[in-house]
Protein backbone atom coordinates (compact mmCIF):
# COMPACT_ATOMS: atom_id res chain seq x y z
CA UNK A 1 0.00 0.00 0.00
CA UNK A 2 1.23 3.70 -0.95
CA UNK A 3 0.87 5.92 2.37
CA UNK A 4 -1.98 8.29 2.24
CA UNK A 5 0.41 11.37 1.42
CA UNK A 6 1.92 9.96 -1.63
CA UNK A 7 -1.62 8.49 -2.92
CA UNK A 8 -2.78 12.39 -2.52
CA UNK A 9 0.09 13.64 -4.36
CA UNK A 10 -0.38 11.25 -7.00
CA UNK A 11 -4.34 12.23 -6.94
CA UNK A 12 -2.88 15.59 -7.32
CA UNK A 13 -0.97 15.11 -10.07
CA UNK A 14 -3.39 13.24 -12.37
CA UNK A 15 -5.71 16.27 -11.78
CA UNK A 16 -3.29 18.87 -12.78
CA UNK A 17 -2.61 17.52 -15.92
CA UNK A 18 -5.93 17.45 -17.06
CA UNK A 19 -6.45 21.46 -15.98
CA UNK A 20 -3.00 22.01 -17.59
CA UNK A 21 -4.35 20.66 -20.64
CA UNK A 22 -7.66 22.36 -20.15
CA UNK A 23 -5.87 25.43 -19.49
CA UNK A 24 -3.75 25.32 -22.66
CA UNK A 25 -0.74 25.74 -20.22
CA UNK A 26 0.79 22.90 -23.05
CA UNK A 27 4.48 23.48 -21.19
CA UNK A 28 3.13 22.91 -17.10
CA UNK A 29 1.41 19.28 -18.26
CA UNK A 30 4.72 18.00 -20.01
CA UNK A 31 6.56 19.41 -16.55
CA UNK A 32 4.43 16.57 -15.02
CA UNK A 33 6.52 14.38 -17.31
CA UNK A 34 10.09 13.06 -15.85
CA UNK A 35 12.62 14.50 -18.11
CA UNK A 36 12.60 10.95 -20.10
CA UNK A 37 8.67 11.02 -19.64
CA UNK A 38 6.74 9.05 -22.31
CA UNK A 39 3.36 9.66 -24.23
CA UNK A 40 1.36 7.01 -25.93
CA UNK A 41 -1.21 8.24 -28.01
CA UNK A 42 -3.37 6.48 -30.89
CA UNK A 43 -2.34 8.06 -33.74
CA UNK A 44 -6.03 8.75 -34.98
CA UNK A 45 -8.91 9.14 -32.77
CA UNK A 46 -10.99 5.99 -33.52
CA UNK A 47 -8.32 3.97 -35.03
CA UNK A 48 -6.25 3.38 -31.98
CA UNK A 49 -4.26 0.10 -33.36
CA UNK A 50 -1.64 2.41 -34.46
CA UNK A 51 0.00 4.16 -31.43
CA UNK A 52 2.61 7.36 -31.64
CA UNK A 53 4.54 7.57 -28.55
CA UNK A 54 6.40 10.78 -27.95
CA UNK A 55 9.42 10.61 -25.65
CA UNK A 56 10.89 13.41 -23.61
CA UNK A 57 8.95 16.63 -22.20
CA UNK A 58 9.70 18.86 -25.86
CA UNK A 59 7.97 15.94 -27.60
CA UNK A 60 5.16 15.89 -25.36
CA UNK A 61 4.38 19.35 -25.78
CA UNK A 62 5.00 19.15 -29.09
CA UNK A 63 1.75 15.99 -28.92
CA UNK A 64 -0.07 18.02 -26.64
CA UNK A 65 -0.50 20.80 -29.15
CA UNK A 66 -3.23 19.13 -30.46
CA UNK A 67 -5.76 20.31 -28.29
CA UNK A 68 -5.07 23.92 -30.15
CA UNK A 69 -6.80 23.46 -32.49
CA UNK A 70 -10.24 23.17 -30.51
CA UNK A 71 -11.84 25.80 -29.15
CA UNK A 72 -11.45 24.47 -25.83
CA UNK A 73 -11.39 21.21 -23.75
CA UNK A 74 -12.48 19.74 -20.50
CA UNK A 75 -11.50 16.45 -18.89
CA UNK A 76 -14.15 14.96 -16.26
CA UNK A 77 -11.85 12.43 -14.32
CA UNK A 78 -14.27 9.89 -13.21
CA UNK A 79 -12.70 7.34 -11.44
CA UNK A 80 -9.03 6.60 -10.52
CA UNK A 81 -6.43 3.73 -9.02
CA UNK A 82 -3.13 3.22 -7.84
CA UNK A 83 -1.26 0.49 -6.93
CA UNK A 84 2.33 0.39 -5.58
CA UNK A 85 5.44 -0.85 -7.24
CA UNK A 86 6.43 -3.60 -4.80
CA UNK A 87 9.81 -3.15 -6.11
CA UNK A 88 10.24 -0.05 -5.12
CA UNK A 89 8.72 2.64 -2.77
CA UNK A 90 9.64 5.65 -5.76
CA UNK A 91 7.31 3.57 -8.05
CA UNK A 92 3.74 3.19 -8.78
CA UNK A 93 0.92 2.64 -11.40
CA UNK A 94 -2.09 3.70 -12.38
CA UNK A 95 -5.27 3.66 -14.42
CA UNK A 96 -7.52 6.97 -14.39
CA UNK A 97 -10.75 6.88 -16.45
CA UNK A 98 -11.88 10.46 -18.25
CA UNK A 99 -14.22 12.09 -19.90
CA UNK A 100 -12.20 14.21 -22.52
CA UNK A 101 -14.52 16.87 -23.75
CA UNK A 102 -13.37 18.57 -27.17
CA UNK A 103 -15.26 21.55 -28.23
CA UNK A 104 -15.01 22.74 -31.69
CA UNK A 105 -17.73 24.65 -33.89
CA UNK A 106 -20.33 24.26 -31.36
CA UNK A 107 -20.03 20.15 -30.89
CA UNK A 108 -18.68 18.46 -28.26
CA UNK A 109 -16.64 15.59 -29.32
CA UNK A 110 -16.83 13.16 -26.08
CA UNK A 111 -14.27 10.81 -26.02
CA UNK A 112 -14.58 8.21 -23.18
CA UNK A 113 -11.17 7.15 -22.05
CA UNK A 114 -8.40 6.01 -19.48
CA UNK A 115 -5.43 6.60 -18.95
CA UNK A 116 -2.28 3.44 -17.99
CA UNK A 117 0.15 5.10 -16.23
CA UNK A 118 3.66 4.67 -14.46
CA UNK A 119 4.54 7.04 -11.54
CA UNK A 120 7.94 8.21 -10.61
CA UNK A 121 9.00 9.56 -7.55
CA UNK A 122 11.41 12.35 -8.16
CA UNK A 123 13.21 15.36 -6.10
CA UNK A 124 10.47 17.47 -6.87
CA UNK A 125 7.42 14.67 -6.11
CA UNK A 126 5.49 12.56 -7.95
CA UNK A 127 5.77 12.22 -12.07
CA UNK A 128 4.19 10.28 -14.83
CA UNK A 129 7.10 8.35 -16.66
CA UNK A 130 4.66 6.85 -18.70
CA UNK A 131 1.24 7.72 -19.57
CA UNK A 132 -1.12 5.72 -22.61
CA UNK A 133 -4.11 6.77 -23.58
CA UNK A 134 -6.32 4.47 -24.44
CA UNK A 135 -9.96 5.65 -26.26
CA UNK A 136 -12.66 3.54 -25.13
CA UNK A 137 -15.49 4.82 -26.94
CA UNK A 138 -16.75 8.60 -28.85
CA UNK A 139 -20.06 10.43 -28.89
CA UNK A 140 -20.61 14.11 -30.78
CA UNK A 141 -23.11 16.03 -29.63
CA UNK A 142 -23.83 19.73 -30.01
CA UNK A 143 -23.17 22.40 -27.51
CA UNK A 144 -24.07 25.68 -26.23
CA UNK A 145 -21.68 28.33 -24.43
CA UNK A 146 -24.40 30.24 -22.07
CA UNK A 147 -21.70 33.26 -21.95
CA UNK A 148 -20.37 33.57 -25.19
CA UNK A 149 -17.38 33.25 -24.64
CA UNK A 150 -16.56 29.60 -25.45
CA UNK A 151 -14.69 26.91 -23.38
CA UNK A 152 -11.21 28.26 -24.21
CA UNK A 153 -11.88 31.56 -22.89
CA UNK A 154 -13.25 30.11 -19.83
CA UNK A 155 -10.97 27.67 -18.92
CA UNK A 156 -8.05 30.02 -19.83
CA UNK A 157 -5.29 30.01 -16.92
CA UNK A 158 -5.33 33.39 -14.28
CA UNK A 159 -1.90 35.38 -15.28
CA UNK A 160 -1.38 35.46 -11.28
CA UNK A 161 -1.24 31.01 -11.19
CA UNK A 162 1.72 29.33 -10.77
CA UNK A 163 2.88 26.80 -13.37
């Protein structure tokens, strides 16, 4: 069993990413990364047998730019495990199921999915070392932005937050 602080800080981390992505803050998610971090990623939404995996935080980012091309995004994490690396207390894994919303000309392209993932303790806490995404299923629906403004604009990141 992980103690109860480093579950929390692994909680922590899994939700960050998903409101760094959200936020567009495309740098702070691949920070999450270790510095040899890896990214596996079907290579087209719906045809996940072939997989791109993008090694190293620049090549994450690099992936990650994807999402700028919607207008905005928001991941629902819905439910979330870990389970310690009996080999080694700095080790863990993981599986955290989402709901990756991706907005773009008024649809909402749901994409039901979960994330395998490797954790890493390093000097500054908890990092993914490996994270695949996995799309279980898709549904588009259309969408309404009460305020006008669109998802981007509203999940945009305050100047005065800390990366």
């Amino acid at each position: 069993m992980l103690p109860p602080a480093d579950r929390l800080d692994i909680i922590d981390l899994v939700h960050r990413y998903a409101a760094r992505v959200d936020m567009r803050d495309l740098p702070g998610a691949a920070a999450l990364f270790t510095a040899d971090g890896v990214l596996a990623v079907p290579r087209k939404p719906g045809a996940s047998s072939r997989i791109d995996v993008f090694e190293g935080r620049a090549a994450i980012e690099r992936a990650l730019a994807r999402v700028l091309r919607l207008d905005g995004t928001v991941h629902e994490i819905v439910g979330h495990v870990i389970d310690a690396d009996p080999a080694s207390e700095d080790r863990a894994r993981g599986r955290t199921a989402c709901v990756a919303h991706h907005f773009s000309r008024g649809k909402d392209d749901q994409w039901y999915i979960h994330y395998d993932d490797n954790y890493v303790r390093t000097a500054v806490g908890w990092r993914l070392a490996r994270r695949a995404l996995t799309i279980d299923a898709m549904r588009l629906s259309d969408v309404r932005h009460p305020s006008g403004a669109g998802p981007a604009r509203l999940m945009s990141r305050r100047k005065d937050e800390p990366r």
